[in-house]
Protein backbone atom coordinates (compact mmCIF):
# COMPACT_ATOMS: atom_id res chain seq x y z
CA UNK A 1 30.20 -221.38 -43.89
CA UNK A 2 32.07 -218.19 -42.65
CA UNK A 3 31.87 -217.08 -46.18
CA UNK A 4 28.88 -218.37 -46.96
CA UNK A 5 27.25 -216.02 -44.34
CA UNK A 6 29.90 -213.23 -45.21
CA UNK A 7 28.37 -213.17 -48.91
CA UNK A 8 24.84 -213.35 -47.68
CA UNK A 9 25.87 -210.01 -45.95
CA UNK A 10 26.86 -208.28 -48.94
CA UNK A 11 23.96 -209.53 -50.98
CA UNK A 12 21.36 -207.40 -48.64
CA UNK A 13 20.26 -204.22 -48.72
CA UNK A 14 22.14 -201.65 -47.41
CA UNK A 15 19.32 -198.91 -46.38
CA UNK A 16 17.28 -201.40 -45.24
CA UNK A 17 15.39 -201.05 -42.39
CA UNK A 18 16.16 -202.59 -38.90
CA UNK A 19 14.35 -205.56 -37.40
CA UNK A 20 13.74 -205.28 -33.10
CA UNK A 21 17.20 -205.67 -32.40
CA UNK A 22 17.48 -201.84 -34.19
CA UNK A 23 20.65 -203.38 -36.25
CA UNK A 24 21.65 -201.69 -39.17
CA UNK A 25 24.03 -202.67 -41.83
CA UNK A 26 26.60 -200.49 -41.64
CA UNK A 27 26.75 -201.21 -37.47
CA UNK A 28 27.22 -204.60 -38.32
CA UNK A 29 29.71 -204.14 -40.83
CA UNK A 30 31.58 -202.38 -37.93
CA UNK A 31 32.65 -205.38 -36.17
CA UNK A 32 31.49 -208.11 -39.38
CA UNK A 33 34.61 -210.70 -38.76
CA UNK A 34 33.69 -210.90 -34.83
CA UNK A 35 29.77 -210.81 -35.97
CA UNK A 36 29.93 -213.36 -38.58
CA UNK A 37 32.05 -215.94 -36.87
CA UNK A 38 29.85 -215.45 -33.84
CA UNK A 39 26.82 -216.08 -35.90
CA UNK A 40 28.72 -219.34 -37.56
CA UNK A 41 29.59 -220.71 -34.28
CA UNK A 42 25.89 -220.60 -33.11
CA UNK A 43 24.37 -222.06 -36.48
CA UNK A 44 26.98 -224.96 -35.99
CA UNK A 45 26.40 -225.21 -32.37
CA UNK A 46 22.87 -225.15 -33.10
CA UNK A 47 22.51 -222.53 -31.03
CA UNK A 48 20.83 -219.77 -33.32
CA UNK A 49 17.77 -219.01 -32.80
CA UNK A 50 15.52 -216.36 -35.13
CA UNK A 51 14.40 -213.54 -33.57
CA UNK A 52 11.11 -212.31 -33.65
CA UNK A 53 10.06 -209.75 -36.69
CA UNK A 54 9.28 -206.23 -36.15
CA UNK A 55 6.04 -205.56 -37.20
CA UNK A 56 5.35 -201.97 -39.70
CA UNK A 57 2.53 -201.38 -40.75
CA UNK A 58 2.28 -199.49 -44.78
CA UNK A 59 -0.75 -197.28 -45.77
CA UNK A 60 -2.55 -198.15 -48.64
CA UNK A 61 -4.43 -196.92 -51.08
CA UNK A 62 -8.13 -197.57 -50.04
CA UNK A 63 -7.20 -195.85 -46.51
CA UNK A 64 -6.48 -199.37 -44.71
CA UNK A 65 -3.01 -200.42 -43.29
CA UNK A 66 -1.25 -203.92 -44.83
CA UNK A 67 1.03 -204.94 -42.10
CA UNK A 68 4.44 -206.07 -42.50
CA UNK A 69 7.11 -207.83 -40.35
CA UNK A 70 10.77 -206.76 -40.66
CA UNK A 71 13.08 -209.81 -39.81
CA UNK A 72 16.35 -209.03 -37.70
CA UNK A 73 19.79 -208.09 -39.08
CA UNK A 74 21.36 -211.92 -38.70
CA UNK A 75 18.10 -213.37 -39.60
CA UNK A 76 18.55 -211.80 -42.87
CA UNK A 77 21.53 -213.48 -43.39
CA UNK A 78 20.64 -216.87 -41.86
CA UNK A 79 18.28 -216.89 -44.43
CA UNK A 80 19.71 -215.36 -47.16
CA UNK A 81 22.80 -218.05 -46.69
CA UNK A 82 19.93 -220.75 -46.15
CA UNK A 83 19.03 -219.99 -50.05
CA UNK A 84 21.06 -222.75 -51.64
CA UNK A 85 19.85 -225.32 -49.58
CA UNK A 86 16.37 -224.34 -50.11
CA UNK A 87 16.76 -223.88 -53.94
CA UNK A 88 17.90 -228.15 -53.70
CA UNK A 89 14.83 -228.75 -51.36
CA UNK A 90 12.18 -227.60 -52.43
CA UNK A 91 10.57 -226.22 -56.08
CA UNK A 92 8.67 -223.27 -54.33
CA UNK A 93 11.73 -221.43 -53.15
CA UNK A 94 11.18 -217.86 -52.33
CA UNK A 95 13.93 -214.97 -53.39
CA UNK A 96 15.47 -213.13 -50.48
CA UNK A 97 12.91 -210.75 -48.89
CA UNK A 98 9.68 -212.94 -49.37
CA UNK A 99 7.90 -215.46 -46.96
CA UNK A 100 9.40 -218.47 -47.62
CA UNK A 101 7.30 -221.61 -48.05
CA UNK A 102 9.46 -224.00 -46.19
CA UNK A 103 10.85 -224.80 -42.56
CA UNK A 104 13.43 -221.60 -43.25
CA UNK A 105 14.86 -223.54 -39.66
CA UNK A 106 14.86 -226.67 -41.38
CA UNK A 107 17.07 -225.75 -43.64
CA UNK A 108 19.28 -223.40 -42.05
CA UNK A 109 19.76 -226.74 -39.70
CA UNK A 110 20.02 -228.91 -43.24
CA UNK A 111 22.80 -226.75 -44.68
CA UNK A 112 24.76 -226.19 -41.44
CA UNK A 113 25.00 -229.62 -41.02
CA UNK A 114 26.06 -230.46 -44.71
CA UNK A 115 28.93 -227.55 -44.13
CA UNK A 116 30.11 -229.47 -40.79
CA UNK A 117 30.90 -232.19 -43.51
């Protein structure tokens, strides 16, 4: 699962921006192999836990605000990792950066669990 979450990494955006725990790509990259095996050991552990979004709001158009949550660093890549398992569980999977429209936990828990093997 180690690379699993390692290429769930990669896939995000690079300039995105940070959720509440202010974590940016490139200061995770810093210490990734610590980072990634830490986040491994608490997905197997069952241990992780999401944190909450940061909420943004964008300006629009009509002079109104849409708001809009910015998930955490390693909740990115929970989820982004979680993306198989929800593409075999469901037919309304979401693409990385939308809401999904399943238990995102549930299968974070599903897929860890299949990895433990």
């Amino acid at each position: 699962m180690s690379d699993t979450l390692r290429t769930a990494f990669y896939a995000l955006k690079r300039k995105a921006a940070p959720g509440v725990d202010g974590m940016t790509w490139q200061d995770y990259e810093a210490d990734l192999e610590l980072r990634i095996e830490d986040l491994h050991g608490r997905v197997h552990r069952g241990a992780y836990r999401p944190q909450p979004s940061r909420r943004a709001y964008i300006d629009k158009a009509d002079g109104k605000q849409r708001p809009l949550a910015i998930a955490a660093l390693e909740d990115k890549i929970a989820t982004t990792s979680a993306m198989p398992a929800c593409a075999t569980t469901s037919n309304r999977c979401a693409t990385r950066g939308e809401t999904l429209r399943v238990g995102t936990n549930a299968n974070i828990t599903r897929e860890a669990e299949r990895l433990k093997g």
